[in-house]
Protein backbone atom coordinates (compact mmCIF):
# COMPACT_ATOMS: atom_id res chain seq x y z
CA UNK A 1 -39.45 49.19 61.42
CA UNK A 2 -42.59 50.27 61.98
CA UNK A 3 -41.78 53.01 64.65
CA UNK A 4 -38.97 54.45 61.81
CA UNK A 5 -42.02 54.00 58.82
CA UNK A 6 -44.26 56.15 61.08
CA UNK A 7 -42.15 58.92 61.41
CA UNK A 8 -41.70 58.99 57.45
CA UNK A 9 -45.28 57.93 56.52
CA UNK A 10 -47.15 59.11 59.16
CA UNK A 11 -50.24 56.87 60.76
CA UNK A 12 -49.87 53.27 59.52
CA UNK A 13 -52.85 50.85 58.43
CA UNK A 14 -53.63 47.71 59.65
CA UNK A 15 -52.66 46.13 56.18
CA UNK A 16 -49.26 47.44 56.72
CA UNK A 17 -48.96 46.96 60.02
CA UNK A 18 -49.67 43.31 58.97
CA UNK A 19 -46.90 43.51 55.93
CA UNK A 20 -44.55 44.72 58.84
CA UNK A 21 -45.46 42.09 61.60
CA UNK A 22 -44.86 39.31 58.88
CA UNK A 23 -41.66 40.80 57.41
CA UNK A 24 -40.26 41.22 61.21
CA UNK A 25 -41.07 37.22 61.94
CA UNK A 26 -39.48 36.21 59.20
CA UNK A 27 -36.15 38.02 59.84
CA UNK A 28 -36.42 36.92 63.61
CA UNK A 29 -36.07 33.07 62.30
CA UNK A 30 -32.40 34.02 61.33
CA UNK A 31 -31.45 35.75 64.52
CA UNK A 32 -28.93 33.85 65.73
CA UNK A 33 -27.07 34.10 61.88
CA UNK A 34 -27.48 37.65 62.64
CA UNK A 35 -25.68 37.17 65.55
CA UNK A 36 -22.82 35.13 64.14
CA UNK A 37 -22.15 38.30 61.92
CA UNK A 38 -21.78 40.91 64.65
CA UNK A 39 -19.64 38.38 66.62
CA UNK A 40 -17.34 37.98 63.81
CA UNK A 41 -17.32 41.74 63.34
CA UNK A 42 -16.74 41.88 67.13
CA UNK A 43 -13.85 39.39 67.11
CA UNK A 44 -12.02 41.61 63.96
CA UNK A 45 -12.65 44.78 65.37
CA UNK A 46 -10.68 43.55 68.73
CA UNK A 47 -7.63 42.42 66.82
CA UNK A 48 -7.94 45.51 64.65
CA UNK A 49 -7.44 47.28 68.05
CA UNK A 50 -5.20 45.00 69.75
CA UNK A 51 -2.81 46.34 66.88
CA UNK A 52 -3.68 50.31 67.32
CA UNK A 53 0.20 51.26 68.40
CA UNK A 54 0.49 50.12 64.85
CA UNK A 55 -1.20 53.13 63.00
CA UNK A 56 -0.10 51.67 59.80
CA UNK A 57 -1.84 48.31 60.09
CA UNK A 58 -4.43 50.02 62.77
CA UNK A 59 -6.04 52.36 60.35
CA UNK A 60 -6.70 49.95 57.37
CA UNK A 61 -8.36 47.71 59.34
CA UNK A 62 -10.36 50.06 61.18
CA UNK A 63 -11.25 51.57 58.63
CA UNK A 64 -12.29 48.21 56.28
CA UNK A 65 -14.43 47.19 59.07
CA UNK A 66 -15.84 50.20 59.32
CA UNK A 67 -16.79 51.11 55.31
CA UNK A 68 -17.18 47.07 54.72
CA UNK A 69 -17.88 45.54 57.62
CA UNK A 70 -19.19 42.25 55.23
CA UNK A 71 -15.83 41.73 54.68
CA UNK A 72 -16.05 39.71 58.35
CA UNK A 73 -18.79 37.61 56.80
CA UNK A 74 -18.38 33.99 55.58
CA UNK A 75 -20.12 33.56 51.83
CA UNK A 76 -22.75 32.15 53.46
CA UNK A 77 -23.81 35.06 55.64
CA UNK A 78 -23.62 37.07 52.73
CA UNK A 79 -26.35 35.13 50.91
CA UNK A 80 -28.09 35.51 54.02
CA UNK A 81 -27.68 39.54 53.95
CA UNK A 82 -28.34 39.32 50.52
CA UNK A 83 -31.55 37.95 51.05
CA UNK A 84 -32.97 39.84 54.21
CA UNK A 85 -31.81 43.12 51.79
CA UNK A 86 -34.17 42.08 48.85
CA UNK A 87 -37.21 41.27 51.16
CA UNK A 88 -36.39 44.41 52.79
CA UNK A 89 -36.51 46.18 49.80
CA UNK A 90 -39.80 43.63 49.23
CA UNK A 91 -41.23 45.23 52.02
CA UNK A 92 -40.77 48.67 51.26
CA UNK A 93 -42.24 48.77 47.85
CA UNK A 94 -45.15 46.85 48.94
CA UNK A 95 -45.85 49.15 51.41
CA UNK A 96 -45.07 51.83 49.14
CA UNK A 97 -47.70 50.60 46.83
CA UNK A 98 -50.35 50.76 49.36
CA UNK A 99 -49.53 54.49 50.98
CA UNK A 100 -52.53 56.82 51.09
CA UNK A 101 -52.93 60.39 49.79
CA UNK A 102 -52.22 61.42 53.44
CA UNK A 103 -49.10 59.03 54.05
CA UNK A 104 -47.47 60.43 50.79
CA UNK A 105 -48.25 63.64 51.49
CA UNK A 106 -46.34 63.72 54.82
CA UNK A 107 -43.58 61.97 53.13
CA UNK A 108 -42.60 64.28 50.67
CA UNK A 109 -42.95 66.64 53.30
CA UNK A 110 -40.40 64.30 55.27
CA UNK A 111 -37.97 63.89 52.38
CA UNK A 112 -38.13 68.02 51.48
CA UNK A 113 -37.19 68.87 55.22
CA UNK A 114 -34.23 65.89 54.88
CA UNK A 115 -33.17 67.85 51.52
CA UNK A 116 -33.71 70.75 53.02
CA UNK A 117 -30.95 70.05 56.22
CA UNK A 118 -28.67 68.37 53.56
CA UNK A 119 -28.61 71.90 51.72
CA UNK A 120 -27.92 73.82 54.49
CA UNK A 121 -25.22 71.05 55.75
CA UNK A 122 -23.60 71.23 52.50
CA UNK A 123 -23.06 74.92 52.14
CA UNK A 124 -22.06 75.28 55.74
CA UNK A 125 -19.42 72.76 54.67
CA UNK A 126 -18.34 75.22 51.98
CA UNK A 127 -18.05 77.93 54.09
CA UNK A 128 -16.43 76.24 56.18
CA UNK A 129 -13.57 75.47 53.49
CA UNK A 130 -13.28 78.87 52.04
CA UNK A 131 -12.79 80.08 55.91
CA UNK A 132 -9.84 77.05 55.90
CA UNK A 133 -8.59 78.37 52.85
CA UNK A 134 -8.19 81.77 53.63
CA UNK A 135 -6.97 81.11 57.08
CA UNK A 136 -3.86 79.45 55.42
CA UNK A 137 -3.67 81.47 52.44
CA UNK A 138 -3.17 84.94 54.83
């Protein structure tokens, strides 16, 4: 977290290098809950595959796991996710709360290059659509 904060934030203080440290040892407690998701993930994705000569069954489920992969999840591992999203979310406006002139600063800068490549991706996509288009159309 505190690697991916840097590169949108900049230079990090020790006060939120702290807020990091303590967030990331709480969420290590529940690793092996974490764990118990992915495996069940793991175990639906292989019977979704086991079944891939079957494009109509093979598709929904790949898909599903794909888009909603919490679908794999028993209720109480999604109380769990739940939970590590809102202190998460904790987290980030905390830290938000404590950014410096200099740490905003280089994240709108961040955030206008993002919208920036998001733009550009977008109209290529158009172009490329019209160039579809006309391709069939003549």
């Amino acid at each position: 977290m505190e690697k991916r904060l840097r590169r949108w934030v900049g230079r990090l203080n020790d006060e939120q290098r702290e807020a990091i440290a303590a967030w990331s040892r709480e969420l290590a407690r529940e690793q092996a809950a974490s764990l118990a998701m992915r495996q069940r993930w793991r175990v639906a994705a292989a019977g979704a595959l086991a079944q891939r000569q079957d494009t109509q069954r093979f598709l929904p489920a790949l898909q599903q796991l794909i888009t909603q992969p919490e679908t794999t999840w028993t209720e109480a591992q999604r109380q769990q996710f739940a939970a590590r999203r809102l202190r998460t979310q904790q987290l980030l406006l905390s830290l938000a709360q404590t950014l410096t002139e200099r740490q905003r600063q280089h994240l709108a800068e961040r955030t206008g290059q993002w919208a920036a490549d998001f733009e550009r991706l977008a109209c290529g996509a158009g172009q490329a659509t019209r160039q579809v288009r006309a391709a069939g159309s003549g």
